[in-house]
C-alpha atoms as a PDB file:
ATOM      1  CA  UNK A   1       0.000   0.000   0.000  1.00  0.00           C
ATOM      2  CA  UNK A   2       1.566   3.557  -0.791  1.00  0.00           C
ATOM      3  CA  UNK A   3       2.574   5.482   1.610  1.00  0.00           C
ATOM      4  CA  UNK A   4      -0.241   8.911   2.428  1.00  0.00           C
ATOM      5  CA  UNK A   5       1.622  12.097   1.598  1.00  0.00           C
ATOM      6  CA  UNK A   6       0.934  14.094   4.163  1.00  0.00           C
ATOM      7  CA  UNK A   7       2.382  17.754   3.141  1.00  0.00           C
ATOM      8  CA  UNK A   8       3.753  20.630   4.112  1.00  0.00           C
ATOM      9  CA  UNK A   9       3.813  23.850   1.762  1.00  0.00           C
ATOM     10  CA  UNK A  10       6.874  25.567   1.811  1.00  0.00           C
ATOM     11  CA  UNK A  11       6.427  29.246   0.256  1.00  0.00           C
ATOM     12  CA  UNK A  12       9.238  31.236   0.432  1.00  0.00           C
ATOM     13  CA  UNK A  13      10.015  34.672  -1.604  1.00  0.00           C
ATOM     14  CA  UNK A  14      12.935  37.000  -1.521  1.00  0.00           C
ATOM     15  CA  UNK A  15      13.527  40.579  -1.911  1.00  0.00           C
ATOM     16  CA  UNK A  16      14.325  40.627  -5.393  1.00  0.00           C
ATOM     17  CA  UNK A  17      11.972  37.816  -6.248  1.00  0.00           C
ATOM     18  CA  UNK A  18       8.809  40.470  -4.849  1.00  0.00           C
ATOM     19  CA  UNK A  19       8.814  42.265  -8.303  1.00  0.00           C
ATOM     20  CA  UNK A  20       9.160  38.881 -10.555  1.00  0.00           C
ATOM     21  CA  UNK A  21       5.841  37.615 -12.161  1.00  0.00           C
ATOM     22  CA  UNK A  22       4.856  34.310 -10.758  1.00  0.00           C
ATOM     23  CA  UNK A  23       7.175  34.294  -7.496  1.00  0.00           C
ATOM     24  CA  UNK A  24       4.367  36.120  -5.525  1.00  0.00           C
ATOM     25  CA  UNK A  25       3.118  33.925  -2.135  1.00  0.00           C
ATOM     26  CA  UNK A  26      -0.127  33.940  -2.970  1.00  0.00           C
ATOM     27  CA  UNK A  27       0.260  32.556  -6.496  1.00  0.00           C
ATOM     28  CA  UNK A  28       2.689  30.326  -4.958  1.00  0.00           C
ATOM     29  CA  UNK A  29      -0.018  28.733  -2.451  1.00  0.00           C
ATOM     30  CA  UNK A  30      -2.766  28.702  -5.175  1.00  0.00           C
ATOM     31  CA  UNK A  31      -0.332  26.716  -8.107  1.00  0.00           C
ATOM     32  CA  UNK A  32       0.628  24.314  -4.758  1.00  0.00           C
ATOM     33  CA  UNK A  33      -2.848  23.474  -3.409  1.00  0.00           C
ATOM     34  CA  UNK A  34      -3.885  22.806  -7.122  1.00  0.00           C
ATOM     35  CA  UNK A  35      -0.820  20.583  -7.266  1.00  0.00           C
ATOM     36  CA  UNK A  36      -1.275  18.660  -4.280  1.00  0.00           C
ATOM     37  CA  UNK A  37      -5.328  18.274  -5.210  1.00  0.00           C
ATOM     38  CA  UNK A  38      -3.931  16.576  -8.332  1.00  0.00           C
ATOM     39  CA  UNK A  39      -1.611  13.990  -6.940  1.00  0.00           C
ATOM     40  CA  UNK A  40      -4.234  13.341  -4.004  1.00  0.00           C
ATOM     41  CA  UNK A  41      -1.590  14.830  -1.413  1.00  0.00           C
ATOM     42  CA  UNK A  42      -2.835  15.720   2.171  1.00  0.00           C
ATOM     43  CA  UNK A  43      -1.932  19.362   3.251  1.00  0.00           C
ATOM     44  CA  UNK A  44      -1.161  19.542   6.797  1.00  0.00           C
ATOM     45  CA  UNK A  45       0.348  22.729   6.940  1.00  0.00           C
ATOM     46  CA  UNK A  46       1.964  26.011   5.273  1.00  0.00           C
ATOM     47  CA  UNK A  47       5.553  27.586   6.076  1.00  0.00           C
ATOM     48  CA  UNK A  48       6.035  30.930   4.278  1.00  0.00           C
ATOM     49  CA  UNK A  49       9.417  32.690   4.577  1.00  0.00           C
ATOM     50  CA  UNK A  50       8.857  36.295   2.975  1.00  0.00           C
ATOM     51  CA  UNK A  51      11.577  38.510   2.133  1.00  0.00           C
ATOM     52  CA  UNK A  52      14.642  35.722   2.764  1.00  0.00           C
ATOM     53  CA  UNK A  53      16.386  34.344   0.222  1.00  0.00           C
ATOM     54  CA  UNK A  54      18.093  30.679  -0.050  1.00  0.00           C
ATOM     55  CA  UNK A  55      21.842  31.925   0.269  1.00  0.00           C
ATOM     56  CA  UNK A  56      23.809  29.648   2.693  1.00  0.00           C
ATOM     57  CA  UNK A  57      23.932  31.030   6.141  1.00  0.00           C
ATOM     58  CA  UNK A  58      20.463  33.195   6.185  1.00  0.00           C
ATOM     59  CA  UNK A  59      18.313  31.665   8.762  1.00  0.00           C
ATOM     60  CA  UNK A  60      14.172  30.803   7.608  1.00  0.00           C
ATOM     61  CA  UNK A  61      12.943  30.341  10.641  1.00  0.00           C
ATOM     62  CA  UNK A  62       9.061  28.809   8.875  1.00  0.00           C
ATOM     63  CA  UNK A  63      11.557  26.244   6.980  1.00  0.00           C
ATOM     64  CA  UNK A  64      13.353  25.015  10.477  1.00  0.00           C
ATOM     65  CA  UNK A  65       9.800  24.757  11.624  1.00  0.00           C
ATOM     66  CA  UNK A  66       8.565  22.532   8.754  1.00  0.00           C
ATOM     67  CA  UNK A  67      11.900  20.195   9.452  1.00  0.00           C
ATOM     68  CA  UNK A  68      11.101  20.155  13.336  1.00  0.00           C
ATOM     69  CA  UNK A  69       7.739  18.522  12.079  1.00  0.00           C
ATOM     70  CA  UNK A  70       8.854  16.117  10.291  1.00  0.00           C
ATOM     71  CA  UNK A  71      10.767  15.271  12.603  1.00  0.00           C
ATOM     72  CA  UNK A  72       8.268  14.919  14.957  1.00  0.00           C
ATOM     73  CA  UNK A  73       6.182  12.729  11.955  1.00  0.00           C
ATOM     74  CA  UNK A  74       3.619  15.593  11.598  1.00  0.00           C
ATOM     75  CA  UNK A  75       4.113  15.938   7.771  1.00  0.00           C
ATOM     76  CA  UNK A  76       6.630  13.364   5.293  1.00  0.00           C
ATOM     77  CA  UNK A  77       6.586  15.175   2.083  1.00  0.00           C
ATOM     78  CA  UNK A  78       7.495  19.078   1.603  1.00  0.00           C
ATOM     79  CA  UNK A  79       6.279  20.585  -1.508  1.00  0.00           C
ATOM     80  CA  UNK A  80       7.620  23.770  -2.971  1.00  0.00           C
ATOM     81  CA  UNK A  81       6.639  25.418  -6.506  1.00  0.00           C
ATOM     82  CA  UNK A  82      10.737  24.673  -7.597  1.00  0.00           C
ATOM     83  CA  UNK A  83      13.595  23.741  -6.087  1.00  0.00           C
ATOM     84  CA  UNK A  84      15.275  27.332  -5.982  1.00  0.00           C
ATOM     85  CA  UNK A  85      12.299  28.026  -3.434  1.00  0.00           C
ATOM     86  CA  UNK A  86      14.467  25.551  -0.922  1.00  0.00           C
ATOM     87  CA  UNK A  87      18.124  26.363  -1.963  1.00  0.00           C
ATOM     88  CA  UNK A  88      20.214  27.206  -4.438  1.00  0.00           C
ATOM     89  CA  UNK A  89      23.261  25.730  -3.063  1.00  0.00           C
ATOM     90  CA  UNK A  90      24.661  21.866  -3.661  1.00  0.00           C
ATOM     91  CA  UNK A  91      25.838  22.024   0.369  1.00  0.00           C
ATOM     92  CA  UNK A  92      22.822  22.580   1.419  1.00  0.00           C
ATOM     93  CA  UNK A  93      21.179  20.452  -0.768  1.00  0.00           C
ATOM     94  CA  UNK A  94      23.166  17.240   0.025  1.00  0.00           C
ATOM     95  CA  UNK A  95      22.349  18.259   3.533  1.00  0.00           C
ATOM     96  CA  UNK A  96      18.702  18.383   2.877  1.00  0.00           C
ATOM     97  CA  UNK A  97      18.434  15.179   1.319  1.00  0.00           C
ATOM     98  CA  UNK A  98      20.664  13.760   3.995  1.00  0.00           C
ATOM     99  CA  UNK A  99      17.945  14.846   6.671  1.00  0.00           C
ATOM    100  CA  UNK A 100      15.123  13.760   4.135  1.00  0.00           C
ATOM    101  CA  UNK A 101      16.609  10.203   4.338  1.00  0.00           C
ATOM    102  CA  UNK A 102      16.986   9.766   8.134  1.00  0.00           C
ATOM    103  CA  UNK A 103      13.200  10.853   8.259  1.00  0.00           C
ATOM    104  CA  UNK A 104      11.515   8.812   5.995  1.00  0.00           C
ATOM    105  CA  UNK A 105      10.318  12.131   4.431  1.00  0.00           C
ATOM    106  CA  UNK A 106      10.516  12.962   0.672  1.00  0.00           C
ATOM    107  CA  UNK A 107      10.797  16.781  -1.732  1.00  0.00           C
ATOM    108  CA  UNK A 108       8.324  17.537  -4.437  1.00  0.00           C
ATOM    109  CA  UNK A 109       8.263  20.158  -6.603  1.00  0.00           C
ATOM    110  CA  UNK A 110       5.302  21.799  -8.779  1.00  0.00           C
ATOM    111  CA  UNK A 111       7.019  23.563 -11.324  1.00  0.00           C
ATOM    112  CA  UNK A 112      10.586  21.307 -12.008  1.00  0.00           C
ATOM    113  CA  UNK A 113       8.182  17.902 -12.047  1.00  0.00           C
ATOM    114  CA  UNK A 114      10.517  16.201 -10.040  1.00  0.00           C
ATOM    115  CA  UNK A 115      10.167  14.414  -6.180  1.00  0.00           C
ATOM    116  CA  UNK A 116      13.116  12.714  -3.860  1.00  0.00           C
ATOM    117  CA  UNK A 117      10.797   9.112  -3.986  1.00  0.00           C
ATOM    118  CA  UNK A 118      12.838   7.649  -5.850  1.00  0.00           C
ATOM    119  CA  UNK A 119      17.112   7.437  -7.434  1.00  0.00           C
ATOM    120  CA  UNK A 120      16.162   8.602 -10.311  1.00  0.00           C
ATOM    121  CA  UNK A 121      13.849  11.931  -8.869  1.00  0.00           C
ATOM    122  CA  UNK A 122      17.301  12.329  -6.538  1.00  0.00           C
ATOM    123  CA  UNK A 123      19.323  12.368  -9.650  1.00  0.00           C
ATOM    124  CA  UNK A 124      17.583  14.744 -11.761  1.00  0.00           C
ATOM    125  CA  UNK A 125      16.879  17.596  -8.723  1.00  0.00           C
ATOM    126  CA  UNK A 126      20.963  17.170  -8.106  1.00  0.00           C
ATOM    127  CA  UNK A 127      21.474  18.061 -11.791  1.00  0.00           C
ATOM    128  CA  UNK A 128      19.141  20.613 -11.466  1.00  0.00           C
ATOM    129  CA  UNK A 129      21.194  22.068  -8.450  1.00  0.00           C
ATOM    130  CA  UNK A 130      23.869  21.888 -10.082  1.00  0.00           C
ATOM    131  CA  UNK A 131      22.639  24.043 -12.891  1.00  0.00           C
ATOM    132  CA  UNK A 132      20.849  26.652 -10.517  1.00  0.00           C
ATOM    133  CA  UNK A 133      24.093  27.137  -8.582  1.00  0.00           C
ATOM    134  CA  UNK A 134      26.026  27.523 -11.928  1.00  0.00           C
ATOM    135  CA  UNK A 135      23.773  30.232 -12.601  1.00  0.00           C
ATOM    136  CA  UNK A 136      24.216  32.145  -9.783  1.00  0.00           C
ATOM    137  CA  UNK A 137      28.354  31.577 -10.050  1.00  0.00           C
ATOM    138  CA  UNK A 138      27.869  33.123 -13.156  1.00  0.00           C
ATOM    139  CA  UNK A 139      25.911  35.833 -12.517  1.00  0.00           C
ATOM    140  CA  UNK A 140      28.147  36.480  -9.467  1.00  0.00           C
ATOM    141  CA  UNK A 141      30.767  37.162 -11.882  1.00  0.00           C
ATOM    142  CA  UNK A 142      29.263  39.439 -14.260  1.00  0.00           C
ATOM    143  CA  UNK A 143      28.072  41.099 -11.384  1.00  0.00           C
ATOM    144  CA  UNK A 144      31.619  41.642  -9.947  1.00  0.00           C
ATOM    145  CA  UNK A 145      33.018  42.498 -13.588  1.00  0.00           C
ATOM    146  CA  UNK A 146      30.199  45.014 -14.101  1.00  0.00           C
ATOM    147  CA  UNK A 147      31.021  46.764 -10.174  1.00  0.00           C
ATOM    148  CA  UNK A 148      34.949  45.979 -10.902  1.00  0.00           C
ATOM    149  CA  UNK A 149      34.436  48.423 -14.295  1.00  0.00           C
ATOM    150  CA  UNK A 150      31.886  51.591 -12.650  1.00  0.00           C
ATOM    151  CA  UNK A 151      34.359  51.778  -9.450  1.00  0.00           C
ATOM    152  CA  UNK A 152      37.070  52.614 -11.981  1.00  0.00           C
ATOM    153  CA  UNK A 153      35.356  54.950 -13.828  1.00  0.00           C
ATOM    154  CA  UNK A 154      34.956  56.481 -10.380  1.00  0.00           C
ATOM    155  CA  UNK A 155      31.121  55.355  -9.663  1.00  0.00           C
ATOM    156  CA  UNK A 156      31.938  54.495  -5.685  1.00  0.00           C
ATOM    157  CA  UNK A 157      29.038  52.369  -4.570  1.00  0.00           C
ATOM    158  CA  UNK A 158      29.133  53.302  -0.988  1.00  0.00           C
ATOM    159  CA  UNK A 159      28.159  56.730   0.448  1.00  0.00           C
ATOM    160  CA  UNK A 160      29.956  59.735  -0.154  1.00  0.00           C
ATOM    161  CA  UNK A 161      32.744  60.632   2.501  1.00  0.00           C
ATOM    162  CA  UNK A 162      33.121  63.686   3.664  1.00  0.00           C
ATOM    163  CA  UNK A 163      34.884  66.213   0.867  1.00  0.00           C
ATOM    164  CA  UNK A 164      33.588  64.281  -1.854  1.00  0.00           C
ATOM    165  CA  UNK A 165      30.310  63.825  -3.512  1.00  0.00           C
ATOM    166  CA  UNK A 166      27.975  62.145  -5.754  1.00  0.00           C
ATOM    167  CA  UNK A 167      27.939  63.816  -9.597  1.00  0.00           C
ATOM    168  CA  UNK A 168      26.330  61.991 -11.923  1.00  0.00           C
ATOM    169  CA  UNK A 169      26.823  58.518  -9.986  1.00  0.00           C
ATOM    170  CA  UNK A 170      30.629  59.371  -9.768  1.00  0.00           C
ATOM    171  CA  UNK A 171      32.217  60.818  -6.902  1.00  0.00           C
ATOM    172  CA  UNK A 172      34.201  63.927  -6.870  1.00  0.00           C
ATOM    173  CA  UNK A 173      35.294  66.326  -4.816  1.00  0.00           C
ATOM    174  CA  UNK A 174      33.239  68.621  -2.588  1.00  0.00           C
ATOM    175  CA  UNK A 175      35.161  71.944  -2.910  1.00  0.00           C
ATOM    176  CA  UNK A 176      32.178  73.048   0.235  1.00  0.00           C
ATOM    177  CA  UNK A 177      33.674  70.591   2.300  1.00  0.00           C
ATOM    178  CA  UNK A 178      36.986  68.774   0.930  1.00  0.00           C
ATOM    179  CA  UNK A 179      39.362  71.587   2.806  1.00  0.00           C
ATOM    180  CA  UNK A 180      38.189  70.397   6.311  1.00  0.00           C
ATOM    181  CA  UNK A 181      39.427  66.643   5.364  1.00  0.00           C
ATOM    182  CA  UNK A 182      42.868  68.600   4.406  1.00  0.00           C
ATOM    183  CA  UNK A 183      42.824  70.102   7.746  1.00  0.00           C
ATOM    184  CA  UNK A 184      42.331  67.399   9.727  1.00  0.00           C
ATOM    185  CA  UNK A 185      45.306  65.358   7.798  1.00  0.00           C
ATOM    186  CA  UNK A 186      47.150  68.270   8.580  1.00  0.00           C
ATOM    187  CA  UNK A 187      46.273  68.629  12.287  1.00  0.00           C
ATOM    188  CA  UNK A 188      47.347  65.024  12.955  1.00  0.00           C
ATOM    189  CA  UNK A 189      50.381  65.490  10.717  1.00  0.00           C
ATOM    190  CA  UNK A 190      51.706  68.070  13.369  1.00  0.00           C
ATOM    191  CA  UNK A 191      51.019  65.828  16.262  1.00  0.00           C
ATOM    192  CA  UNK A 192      47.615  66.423  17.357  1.00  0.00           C
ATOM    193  CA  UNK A 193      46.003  63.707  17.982  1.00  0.00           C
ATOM    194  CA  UNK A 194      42.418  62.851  17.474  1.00  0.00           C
ATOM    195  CA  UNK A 195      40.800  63.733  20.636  1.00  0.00           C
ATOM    196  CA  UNK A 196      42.509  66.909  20.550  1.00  0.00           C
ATOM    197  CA  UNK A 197      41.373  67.409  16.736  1.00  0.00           C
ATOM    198  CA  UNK A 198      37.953  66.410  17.569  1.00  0.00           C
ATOM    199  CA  UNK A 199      37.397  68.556  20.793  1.00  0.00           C
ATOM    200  CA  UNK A 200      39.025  71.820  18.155  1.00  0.00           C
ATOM    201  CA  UNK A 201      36.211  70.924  15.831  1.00  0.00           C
ATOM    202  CA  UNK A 202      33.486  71.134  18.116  1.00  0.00           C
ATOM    203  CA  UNK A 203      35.020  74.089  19.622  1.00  0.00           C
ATOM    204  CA  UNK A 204      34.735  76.320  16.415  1.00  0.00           C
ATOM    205  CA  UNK A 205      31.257  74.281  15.775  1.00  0.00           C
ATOM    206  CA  UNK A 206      32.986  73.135  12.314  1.00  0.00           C
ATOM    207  CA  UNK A 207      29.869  72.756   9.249  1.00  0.00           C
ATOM    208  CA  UNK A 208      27.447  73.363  12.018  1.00  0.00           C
ATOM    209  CA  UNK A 209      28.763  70.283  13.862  1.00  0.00           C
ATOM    210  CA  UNK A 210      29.539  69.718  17.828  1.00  0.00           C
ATOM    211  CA  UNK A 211      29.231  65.773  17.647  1.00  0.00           C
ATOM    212  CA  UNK A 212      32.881  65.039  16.090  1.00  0.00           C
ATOM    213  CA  UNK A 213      34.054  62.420  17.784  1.00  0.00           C
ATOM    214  CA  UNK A 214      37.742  61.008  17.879  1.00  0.00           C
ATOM    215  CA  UNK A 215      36.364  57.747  16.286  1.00  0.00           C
ATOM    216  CA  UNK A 216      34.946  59.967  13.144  1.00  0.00           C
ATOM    217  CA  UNK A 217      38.853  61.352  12.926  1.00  0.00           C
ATOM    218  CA  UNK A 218      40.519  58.174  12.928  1.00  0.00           C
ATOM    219  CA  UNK A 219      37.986  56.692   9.861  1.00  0.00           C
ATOM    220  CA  UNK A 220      38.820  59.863   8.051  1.00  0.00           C
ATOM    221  CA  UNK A 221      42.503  59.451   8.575  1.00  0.00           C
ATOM    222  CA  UNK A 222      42.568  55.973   7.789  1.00  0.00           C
ATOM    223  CA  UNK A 223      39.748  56.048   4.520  1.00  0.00           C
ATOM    224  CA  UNK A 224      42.144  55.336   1.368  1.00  0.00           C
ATOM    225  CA  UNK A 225      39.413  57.488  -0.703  1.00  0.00           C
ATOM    226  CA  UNK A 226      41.520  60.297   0.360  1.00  0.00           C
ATOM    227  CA  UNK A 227      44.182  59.737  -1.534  1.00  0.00           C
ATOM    228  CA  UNK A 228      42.288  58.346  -4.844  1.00  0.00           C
ATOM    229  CA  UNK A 229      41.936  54.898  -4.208  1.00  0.00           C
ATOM    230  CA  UNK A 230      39.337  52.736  -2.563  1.00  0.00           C
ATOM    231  CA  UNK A 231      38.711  49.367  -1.291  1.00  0.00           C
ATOM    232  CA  UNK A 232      35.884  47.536  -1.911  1.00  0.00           C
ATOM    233  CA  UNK A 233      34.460  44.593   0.345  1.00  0.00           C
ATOM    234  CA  UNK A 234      37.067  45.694   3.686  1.00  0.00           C
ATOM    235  CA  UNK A 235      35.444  43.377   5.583  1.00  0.00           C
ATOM    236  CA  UNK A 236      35.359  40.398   3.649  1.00  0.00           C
ATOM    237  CA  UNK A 237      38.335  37.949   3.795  1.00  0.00           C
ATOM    238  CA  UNK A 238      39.235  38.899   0.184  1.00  0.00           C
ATOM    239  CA  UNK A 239      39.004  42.452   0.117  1.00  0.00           C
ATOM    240  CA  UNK A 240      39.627  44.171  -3.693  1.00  0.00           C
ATOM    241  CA  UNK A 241      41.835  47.193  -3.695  1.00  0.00           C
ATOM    242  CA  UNK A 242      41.618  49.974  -6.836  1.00  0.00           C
ATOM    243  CA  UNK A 243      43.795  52.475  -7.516  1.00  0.00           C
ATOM    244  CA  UNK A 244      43.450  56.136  -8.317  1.00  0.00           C
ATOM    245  CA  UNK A 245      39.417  55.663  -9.069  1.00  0.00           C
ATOM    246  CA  UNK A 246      38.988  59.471  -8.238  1.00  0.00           C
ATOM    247  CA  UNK A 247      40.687  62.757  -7.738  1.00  0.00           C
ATOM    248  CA  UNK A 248      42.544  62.503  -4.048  1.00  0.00           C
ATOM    249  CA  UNK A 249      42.763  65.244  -1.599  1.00  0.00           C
ATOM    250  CA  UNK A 250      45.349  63.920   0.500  1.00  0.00           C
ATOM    251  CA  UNK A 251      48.543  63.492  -1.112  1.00  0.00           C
ATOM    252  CA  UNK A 252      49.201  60.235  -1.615  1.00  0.00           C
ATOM    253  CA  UNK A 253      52.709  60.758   0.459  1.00  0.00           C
ATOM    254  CA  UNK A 254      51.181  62.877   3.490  1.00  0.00           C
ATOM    255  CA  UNK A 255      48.409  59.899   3.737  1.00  0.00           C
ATOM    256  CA  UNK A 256      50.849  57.363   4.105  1.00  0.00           C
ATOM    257  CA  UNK A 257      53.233  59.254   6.450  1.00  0.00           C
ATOM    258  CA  UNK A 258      50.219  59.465   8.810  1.00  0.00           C
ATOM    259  CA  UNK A 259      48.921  55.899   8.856  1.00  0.00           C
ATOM    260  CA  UNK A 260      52.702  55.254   9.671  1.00  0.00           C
ATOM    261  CA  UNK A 261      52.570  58.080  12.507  1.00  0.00           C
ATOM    262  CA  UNK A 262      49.244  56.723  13.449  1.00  0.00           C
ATOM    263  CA  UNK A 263      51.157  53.216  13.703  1.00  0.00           C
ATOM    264  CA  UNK A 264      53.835  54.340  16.115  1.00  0.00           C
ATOM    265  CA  UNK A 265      51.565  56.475  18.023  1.00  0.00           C
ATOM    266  CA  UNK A 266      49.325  53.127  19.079  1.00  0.00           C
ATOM    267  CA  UNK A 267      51.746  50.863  18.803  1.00  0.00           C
ATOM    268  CA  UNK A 268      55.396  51.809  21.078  1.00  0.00           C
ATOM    269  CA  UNK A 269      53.665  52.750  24.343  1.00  0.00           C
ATOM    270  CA  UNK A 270      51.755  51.656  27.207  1.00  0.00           C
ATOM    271  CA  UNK A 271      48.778  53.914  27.268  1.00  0.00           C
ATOM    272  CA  UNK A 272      48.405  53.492  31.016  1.00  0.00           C
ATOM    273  CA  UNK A 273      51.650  55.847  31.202  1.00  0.00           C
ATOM    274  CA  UNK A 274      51.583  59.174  30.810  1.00  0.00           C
ATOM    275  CA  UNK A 275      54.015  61.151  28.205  1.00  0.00           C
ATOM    276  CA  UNK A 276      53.915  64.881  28.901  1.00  0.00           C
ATOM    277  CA  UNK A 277      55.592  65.553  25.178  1.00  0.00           C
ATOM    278  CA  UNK A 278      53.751  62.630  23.444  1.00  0.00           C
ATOM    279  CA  UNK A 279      52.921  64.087  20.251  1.00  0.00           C
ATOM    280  CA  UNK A 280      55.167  67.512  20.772  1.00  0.00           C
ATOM    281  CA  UNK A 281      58.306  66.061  20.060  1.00  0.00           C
ATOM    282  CA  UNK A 282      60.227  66.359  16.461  1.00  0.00           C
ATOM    283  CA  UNK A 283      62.768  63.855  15.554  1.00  0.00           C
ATOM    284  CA  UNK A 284      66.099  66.395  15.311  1.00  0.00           C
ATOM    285  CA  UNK A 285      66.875  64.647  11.850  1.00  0.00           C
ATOM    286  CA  UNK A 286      63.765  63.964   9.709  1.00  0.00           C
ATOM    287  CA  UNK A 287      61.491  65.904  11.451  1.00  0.00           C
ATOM    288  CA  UNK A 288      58.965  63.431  12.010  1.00  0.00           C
ATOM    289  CA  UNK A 289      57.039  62.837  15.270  1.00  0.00           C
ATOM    290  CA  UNK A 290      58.989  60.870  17.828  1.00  0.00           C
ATOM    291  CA  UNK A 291      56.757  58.145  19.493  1.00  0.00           C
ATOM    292  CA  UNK A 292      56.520  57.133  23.329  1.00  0.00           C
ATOM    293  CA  UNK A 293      57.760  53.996  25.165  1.00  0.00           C
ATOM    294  CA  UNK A 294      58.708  53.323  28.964  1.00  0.00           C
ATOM    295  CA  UNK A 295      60.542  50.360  30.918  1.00  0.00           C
ATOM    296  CA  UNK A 296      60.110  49.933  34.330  1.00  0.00           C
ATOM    297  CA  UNK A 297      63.463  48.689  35.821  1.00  0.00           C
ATOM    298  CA  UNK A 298      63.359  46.393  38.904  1.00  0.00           C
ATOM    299  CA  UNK A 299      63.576  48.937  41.271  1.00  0.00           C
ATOM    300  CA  UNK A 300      60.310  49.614  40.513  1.00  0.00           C
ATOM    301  CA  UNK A 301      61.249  53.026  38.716  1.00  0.00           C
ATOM    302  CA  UNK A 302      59.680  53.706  35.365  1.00  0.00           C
ATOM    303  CA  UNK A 303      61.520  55.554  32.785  1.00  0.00           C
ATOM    304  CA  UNK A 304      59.842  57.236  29.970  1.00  0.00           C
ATOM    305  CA  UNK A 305      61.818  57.620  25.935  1.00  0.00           C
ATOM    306  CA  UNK A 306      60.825  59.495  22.960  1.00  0.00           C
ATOM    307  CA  UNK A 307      62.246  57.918  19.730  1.00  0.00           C
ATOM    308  CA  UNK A 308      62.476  57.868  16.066  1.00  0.00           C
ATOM    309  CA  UNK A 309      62.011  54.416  14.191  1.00  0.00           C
ATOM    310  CA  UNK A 310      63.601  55.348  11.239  1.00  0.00           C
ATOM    311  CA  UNK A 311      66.478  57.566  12.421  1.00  0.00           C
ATOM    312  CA  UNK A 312      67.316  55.238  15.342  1.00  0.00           C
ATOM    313  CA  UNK A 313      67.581  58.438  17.550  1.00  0.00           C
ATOM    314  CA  UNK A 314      66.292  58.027  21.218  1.00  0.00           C
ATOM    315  CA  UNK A 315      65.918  60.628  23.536  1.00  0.00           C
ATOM    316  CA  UNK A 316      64.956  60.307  27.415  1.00  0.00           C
ATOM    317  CA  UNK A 317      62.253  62.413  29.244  1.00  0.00           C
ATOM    318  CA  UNK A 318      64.599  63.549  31.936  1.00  0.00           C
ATOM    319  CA  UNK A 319      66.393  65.318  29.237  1.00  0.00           C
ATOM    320  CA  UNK A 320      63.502  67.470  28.996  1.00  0.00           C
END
């Protein structure tokens, strides 16, 4: 005797899939519940995941649900209108039909005319996957290509920084703005540092503003924009880097010399020590700003230095 389907309807419709004919929810439940009336299926439930998409990772909290009941032998078959509507990733799919066998419970699908009931159903939806992951690995790449080509021509995808702006999708300079960026550079280049730049801002209410905040500082100082360039995707493990994609304000010199500066500044001292010339201090040779570092002796005594990296020239605090 064969085995009663007794079904769940998974629904499931992403952002970009909202404006797409035929990916709507309610034609989705309609085309399913005609389905199901056809093969003589049982619906026991619906699961509807709006606005999600199938992407590894993002969590569909009505599609956990479904699997908890099948666990829990309250539905054996899910149907969907395709198979894109559950994943469009091999991993995952594997996975799925992993679970599907250690629960007795079975996949079938409206629109691709294909169900998990049998080898050959298991072979066709895993060429299937195959195919629909393709596709997005492909349009992936055009879609990098196409981003890889604007942010060259200057079209910066993110929003404009402060000095710049958008001009016809590209981002140039804004002359309203652009000479407070050069002042701040400038500001640190001499040894303030950004507390001390931020608190001057506020002081003189710069464009209307008495929220700058040492944080804002550093993300100007370090933001490669400034000198032409930009990276796209800095928080991904594979971060792309483009050079000279728009007219710099910084020099590309002068922006390097301060991320080095900023470098020594954070890195040579203990900031639970005071330096009373931190930041004042030239080095006598290249003129650059001497950093901070202390050793405490085991006498207890602590004894503060002031010294250049490059020119190897150390000076101590006492001196002072």
């Amino acid at each position: 005797m064969e085995e009663k389907k007794l079904c769940g309807l998974y629904m499931r419709v992403s952002t970009e899939d909202q404006a797409r004919e035929g990916f709507s929810l309610p034609e989705q439940k309609e085309r399913l519940e005609i389905f199901c009336k056809f093969k003589g299926y049982t619906i026991v439930d619906y699961y509807t995941d709006a606005g999600i998409s199938a992407k590894t990772g993002n969590y569909r909290s009505e599609f956990e649900k479904l699997k908890e009941d099948i666990k829990n032998k309250k539905i054996n078959t899910i149907v969907a209108l395709k198979l894109d509507r559950i994943t469009r990733s091999i991993f995952d799919w594997e996975k799925l039909m992993t679970f599907l066998d250690e629960n007795g419970a079975y996949l079938d699908c409206a629109n691709d005319e294909i169900n998990t009931t049998n080898a050959n159903g298991k072979m066709v939806s895993r060429l299937l996957m195959s195919v629909s992951q393709n596709e997005i690995e492909r349009t992936s790449e055009r879609t990098k290509i196409g981003l890889a080509g604007a942010i060259k021509q200057g079209h910066i995808p993110n929003q404009a920084p402060l000095g710049y702006k958008h001009e016809d999708k590209r981002l140039v300079i804004d002359y309203s703005t652009k000479d407070v960026v050069i002042r701040i550079f400038d500001l640190y280049y001499n040894g303030y540092s950004y507390q001390k730049i931020s608190n001057l801002l506020n002081s003189e209410k710069v464009l209307g503003k008495t929220n700058w905040r040492d944080s804002t500082i550093l993300a100007i100082l370090e933001n490669e924009i400034y000198k032409g360039d930009f990276v796209h995707g800095k928080r991904t493990k594979q971060p792309t880097y483009y050079s000279n994609v728009v007219e710099p304000i910084i020099d590309k010199d002068k922006w390097e010399e301060c991320q080095v500066q900023k470098k020594r500044n954070s890195r040579s001292y203990q900031r639970t020590l005071t330096y009373l010339f931190l930041q004042k201090l030239c080095c006598p040779k290249c003129n650059r700003i001497l950093g901070g570092k202390a050793t405490t002796k085991k006498n207890g005594n602590t004894y503060y230095y002031y010294y250049c990296n490059d020119c190897k020239i150390t000076i101590k605090e006492k001196d002072y």
